[in-house]
N, C-alpha and C. Protein backbone atom coordinates (compact mmCIF):
# COMPACT_ATOMS: atom_id res chain seq x y z
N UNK A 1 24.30 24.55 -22.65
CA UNK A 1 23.05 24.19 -22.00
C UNK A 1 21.97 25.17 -22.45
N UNK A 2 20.92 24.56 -23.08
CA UNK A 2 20.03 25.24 -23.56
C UNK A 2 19.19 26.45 -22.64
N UNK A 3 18.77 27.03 -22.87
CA UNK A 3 17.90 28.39 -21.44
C UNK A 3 16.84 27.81 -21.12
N UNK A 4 16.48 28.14 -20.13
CA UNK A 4 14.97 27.30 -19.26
C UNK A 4 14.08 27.78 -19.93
N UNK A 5 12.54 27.08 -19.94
CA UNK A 5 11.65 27.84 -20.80
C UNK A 5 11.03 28.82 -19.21
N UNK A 6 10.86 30.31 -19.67
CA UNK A 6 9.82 30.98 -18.77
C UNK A 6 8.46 30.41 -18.61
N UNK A 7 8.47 30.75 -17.32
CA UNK A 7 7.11 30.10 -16.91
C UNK A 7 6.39 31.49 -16.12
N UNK A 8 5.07 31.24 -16.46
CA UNK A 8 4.30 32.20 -15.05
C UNK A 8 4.54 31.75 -13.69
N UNK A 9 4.25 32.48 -12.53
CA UNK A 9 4.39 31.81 -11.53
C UNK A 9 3.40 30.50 -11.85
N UNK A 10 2.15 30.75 -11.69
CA UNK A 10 1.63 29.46 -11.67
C UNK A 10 1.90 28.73 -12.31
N UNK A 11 2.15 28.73 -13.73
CA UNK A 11 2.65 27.27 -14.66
C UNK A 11 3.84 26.94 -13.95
N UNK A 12 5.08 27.52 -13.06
CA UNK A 12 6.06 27.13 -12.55
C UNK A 12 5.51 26.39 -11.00
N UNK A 13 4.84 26.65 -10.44
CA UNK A 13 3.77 25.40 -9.36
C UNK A 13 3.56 24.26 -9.75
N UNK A 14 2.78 24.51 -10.75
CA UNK A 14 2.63 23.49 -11.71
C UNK A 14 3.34 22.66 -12.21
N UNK A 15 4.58 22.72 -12.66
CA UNK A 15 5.64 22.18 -13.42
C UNK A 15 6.10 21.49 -11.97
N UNK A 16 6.53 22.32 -11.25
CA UNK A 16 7.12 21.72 -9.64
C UNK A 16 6.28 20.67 -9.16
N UNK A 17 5.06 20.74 -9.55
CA UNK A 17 3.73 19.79 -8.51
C UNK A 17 4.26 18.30 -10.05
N UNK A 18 3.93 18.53 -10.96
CA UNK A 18 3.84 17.47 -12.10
C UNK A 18 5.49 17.19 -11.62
N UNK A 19 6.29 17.88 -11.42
CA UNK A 19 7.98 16.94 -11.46
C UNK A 19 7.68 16.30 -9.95
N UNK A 20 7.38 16.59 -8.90
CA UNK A 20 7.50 16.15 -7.72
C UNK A 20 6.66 14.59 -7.59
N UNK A 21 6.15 14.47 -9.05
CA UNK A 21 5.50 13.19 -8.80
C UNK A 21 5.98 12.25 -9.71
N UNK A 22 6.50 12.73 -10.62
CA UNK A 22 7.49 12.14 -11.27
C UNK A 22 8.87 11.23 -11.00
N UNK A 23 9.64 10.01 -10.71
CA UNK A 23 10.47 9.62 -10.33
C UNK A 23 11.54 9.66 -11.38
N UNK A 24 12.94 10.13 -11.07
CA UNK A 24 14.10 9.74 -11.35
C UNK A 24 14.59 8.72 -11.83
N UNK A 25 14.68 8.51 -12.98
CA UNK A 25 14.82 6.67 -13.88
C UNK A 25 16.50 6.07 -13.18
N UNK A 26 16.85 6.86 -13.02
CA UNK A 26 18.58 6.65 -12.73
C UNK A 26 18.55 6.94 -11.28
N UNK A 27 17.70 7.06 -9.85
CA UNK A 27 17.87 7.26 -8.98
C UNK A 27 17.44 6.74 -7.84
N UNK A 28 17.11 6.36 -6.43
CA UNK A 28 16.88 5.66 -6.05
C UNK A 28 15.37 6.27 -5.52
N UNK A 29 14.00 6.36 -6.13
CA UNK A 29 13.16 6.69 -5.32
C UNK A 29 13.19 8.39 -5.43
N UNK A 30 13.69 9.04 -5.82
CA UNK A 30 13.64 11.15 -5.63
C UNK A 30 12.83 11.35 -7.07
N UNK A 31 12.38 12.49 -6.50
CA UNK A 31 11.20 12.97 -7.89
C UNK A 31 12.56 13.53 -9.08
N UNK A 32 12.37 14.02 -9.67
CA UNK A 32 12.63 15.01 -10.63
C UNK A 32 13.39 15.90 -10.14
N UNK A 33 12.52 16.63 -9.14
CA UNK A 33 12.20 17.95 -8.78
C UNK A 33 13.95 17.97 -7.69
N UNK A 34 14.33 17.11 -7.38
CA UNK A 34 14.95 17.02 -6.34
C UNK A 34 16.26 16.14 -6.67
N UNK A 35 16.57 15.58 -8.16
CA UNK A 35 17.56 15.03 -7.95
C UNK A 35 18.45 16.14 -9.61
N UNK A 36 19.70 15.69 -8.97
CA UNK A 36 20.60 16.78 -10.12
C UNK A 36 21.53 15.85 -11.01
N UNK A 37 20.39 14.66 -11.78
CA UNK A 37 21.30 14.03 -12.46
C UNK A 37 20.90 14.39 -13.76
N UNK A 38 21.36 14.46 -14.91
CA UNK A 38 21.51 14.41 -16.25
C UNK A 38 19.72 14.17 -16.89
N UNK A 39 19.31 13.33 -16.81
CA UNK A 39 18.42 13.04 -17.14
C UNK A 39 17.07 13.18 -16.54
N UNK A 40 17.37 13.60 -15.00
CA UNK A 40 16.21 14.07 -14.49
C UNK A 40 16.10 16.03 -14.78
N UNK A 41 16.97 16.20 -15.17
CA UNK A 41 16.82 17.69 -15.76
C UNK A 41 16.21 17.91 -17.10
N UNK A 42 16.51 16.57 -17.93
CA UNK A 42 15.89 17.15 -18.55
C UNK A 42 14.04 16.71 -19.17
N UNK A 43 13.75 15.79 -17.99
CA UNK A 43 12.71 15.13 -17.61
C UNK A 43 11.84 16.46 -17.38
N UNK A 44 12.67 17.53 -16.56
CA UNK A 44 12.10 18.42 -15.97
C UNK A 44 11.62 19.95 -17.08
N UNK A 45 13.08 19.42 -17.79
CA UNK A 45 12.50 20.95 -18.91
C UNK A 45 11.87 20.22 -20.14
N UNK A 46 10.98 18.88 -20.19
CA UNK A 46 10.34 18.54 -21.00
C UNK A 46 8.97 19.11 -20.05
N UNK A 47 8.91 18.75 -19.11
CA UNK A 47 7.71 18.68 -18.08
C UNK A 47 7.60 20.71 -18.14
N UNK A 48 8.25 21.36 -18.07
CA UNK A 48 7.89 22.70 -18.26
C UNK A 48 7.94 23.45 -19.74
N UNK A 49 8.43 22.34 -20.49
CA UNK A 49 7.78 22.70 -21.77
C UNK A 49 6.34 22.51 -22.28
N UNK A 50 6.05 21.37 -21.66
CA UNK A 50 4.85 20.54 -21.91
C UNK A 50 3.54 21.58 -21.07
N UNK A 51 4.05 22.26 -20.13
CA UNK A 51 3.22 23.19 -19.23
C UNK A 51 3.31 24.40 -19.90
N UNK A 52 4.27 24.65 -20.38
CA UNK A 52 4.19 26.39 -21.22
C UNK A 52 3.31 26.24 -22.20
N UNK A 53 3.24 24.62 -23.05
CA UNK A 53 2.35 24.30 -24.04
C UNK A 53 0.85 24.60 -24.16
N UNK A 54 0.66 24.60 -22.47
CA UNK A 54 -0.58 24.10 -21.99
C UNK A 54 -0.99 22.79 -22.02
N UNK A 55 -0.32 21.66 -21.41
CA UNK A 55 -1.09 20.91 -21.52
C UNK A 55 -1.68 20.04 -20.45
N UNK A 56 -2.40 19.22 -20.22
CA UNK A 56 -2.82 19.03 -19.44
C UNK A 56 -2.03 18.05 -18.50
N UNK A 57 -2.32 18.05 -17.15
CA UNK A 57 -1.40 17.07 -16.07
C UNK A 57 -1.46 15.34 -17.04
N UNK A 58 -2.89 15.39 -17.19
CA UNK A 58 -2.74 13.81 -17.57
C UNK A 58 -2.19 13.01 -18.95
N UNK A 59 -2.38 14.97 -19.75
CA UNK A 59 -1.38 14.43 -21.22
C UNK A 59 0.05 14.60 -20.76
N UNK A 60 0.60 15.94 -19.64
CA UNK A 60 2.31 14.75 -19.58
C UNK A 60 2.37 13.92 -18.59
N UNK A 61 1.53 13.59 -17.67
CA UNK A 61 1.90 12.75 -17.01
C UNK A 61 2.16 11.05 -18.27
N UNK A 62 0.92 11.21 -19.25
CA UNK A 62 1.00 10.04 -20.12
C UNK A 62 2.33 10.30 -21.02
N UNK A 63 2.96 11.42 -21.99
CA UNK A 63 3.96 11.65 -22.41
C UNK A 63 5.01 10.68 -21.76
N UNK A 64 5.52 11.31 -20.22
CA UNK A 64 6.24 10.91 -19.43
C UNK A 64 6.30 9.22 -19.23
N UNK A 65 5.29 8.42 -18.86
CA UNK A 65 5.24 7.39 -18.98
C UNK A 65 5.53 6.52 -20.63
N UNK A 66 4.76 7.09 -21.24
CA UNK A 66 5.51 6.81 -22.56
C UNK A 66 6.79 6.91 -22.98
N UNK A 67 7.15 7.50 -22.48
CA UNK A 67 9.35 7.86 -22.58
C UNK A 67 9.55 6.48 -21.76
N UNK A 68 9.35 6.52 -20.47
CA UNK A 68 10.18 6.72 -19.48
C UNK A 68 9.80 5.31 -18.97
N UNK A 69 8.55 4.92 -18.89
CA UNK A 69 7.90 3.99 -18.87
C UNK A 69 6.95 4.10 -17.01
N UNK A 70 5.92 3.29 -16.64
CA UNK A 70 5.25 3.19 -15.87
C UNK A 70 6.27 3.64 -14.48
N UNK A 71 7.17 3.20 -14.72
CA UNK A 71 7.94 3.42 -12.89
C UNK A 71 8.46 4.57 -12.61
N UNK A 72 8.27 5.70 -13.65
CA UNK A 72 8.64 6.93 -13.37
C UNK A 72 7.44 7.28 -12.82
N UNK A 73 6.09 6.83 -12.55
CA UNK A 73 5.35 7.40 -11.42
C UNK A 73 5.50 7.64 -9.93
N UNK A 74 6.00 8.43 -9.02
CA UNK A 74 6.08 7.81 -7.63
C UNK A 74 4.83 7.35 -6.69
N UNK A 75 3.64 8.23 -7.78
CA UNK A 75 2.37 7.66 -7.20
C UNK A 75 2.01 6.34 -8.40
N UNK A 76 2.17 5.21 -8.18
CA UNK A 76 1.28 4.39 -9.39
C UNK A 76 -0.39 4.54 -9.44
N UNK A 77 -0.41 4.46 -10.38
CA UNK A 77 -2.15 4.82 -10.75
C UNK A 77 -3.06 3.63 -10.14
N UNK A 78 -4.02 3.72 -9.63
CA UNK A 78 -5.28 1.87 -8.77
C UNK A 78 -5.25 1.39 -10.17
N UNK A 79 -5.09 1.21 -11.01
CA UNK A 79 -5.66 0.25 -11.63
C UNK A 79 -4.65 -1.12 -12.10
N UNK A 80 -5.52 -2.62 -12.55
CA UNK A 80 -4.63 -2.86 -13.23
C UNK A 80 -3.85 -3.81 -11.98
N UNK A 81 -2.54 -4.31 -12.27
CA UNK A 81 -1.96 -4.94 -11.17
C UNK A 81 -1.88 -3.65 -10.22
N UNK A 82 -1.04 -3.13 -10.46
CA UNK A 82 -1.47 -1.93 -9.45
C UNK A 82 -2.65 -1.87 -8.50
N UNK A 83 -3.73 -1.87 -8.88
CA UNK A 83 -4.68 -2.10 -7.75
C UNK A 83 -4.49 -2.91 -6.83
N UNK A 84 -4.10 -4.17 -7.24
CA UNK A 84 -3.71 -5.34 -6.40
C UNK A 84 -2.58 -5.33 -5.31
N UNK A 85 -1.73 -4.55 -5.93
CA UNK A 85 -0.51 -3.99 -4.74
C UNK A 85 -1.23 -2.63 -3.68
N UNK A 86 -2.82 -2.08 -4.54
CA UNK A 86 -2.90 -0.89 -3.65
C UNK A 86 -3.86 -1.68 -2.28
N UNK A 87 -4.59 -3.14 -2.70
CA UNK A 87 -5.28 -3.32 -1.93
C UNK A 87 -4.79 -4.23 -0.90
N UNK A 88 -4.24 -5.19 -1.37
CA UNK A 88 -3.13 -6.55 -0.34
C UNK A 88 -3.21 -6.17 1.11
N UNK A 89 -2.59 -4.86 1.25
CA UNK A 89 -2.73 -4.85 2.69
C UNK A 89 -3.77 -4.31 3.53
N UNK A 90 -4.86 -3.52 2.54
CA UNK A 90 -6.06 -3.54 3.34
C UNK A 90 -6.95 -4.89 3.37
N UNK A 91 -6.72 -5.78 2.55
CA UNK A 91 -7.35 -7.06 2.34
C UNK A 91 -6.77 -8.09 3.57
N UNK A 92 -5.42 -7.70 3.98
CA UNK A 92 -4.29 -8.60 4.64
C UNK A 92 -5.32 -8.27 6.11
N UNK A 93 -5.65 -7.01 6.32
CA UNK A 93 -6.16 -5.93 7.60
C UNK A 93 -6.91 -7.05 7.67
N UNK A 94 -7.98 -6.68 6.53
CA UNK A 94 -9.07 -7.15 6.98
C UNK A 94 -9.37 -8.76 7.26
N UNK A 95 -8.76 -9.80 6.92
CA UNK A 95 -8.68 -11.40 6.84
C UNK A 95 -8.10 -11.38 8.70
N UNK A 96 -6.68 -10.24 8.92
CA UNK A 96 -6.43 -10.43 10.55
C UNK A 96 -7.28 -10.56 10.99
N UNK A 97 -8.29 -9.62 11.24
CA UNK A 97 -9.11 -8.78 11.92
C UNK A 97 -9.86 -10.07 12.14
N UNK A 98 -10.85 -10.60 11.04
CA UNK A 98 -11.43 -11.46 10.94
C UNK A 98 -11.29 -12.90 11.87
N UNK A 99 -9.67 -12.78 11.28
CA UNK A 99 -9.32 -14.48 12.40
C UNK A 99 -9.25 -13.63 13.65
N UNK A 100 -8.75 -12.64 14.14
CA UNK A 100 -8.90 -12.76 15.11
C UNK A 100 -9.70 -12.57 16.24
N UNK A 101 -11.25 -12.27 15.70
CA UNK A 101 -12.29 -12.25 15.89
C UNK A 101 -13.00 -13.28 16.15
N UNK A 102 -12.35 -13.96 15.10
CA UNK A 102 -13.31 -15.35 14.97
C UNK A 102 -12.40 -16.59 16.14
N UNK A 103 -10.98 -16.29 16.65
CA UNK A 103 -10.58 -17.16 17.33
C UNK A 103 -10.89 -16.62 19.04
N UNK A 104 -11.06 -15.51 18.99
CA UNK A 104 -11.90 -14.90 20.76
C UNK A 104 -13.11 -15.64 20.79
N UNK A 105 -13.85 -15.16 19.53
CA UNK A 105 -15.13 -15.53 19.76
C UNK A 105 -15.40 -17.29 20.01
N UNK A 106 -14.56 -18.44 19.64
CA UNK A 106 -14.20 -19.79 19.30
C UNK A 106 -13.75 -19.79 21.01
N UNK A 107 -12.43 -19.03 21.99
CA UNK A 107 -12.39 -19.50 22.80
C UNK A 107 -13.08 -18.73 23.70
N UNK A 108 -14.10 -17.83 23.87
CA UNK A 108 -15.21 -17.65 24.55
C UNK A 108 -16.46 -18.73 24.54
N UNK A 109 -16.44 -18.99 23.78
CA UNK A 109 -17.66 -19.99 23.54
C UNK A 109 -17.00 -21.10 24.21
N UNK A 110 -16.11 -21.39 24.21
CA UNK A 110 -15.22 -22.99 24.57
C UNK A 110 -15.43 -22.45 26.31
N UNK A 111 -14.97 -21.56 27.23
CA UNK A 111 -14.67 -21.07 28.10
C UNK A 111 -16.48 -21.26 28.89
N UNK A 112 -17.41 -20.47 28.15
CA UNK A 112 -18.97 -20.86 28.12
C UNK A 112 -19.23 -22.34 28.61
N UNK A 113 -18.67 -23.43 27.46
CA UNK A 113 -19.25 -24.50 27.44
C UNK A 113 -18.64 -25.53 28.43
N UNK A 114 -17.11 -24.90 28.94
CA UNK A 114 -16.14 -25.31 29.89
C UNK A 114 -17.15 -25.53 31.38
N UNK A 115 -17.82 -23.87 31.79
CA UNK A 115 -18.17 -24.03 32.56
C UNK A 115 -19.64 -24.50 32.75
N UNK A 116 -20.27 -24.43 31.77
CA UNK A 116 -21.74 -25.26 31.83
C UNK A 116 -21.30 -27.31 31.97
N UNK A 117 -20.68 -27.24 31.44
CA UNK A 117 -20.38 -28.76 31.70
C UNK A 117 -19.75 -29.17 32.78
N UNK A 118 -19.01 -28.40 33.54
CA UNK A 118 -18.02 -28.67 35.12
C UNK A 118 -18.30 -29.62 35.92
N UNK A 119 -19.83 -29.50 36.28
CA UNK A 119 -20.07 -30.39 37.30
C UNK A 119 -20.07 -31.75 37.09
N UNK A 120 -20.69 -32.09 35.47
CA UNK A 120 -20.66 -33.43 34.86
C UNK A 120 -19.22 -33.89 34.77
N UNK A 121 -18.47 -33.05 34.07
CA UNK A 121 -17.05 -33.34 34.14
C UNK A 121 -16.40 -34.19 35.20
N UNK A 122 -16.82 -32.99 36.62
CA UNK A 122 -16.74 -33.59 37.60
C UNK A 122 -16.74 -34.58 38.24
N UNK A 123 -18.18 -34.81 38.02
CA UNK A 123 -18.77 -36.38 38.25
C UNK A 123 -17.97 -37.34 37.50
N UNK A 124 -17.58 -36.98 35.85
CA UNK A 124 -17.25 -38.40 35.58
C UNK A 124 -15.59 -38.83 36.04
N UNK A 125 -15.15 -37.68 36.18
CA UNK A 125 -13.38 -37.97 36.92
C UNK A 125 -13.58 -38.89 37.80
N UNK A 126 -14.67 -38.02 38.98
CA UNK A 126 -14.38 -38.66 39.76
C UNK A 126 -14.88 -39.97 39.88
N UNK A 127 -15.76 -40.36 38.93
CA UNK A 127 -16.29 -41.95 39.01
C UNK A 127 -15.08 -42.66 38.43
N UNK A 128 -14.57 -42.63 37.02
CA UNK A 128 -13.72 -42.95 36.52
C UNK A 128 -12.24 -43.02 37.76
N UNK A 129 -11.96 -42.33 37.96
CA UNK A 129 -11.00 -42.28 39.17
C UNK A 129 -10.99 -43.19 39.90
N UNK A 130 -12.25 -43.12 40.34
CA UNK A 130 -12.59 -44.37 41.75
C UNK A 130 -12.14 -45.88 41.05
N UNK A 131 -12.88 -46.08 39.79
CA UNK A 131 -12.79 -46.91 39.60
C UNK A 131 -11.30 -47.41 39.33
N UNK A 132 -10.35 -46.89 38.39
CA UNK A 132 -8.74 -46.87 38.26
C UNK A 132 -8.35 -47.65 39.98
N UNK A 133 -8.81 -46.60 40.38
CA UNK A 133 -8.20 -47.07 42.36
C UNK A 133 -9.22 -48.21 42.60
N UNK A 134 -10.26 -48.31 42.14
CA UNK A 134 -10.80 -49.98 42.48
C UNK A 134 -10.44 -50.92 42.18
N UNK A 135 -9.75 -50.70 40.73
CA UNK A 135 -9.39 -52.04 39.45
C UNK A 135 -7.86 -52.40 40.21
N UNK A 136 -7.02 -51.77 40.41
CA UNK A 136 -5.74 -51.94 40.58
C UNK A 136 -5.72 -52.91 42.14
């Protein structure tokens, strides 16, 4: 097994923060940082090579995706279909919200017009009524 590359403390933060967002291709859902299989190790001493290099989060985060492909992100990036999975359920929020706004407001108004009309109502039962008991 090859030797770890040294890191400064901070490039070793660093390396920890870039693996912790990284997912495990062989695992169910665990970063990097946290699983002890074969291939997430050495996910990890690419990711602290790539940091001893200097390079930047978004050149290995892209490296990484290039290997490994898009689902080794545990955060996916907004864009793209992705956006569409980031928005669905604030879109879902907001359409509830809406109906159910709009169906209070539908039986308030009904409840309104219930009682402005009562007395007519009234009247016509009871004419209609009479008459049923007249006809028979």
């Amino acid at each position: 097994m090859p030797v770890a590359t040294a890191l400064t403390p901070a490039q070793d933060a660093q390396a920890r923060q870039i693996g912790g967002n990284l997912r495990c291709p062989t695992c169910t859902g665990l970063p990097i940082t946290e699983s002890g299989d074969a291939l997430s190790i050495q996910m990890r001493r690419e990711v602290r090579d790539q940091v001893k290099a200097s390079q930047s989060e978004r050149d290995i985060y892209g490296l990484m995706v290039a290997r490994y492909g898009s689902a080794t992100l545990l955060k996916p990036p907004k864009q793209g279909l992705n956006l569409v999975v980031w928005a669905t359920p604030l879109l879902a929020l907001g359409a509830g919200a809406v109906h159910f706004w709009r169906t209070f407001r539908f039986q308030q108004t009904r409840r309104e017009l219930g009682t402005a009309t009562d007395p007519y109502l009234a009247q016509v039962r009871q004419e209609t009524g009479s008459r049923k008991s007249g006809d028979s």
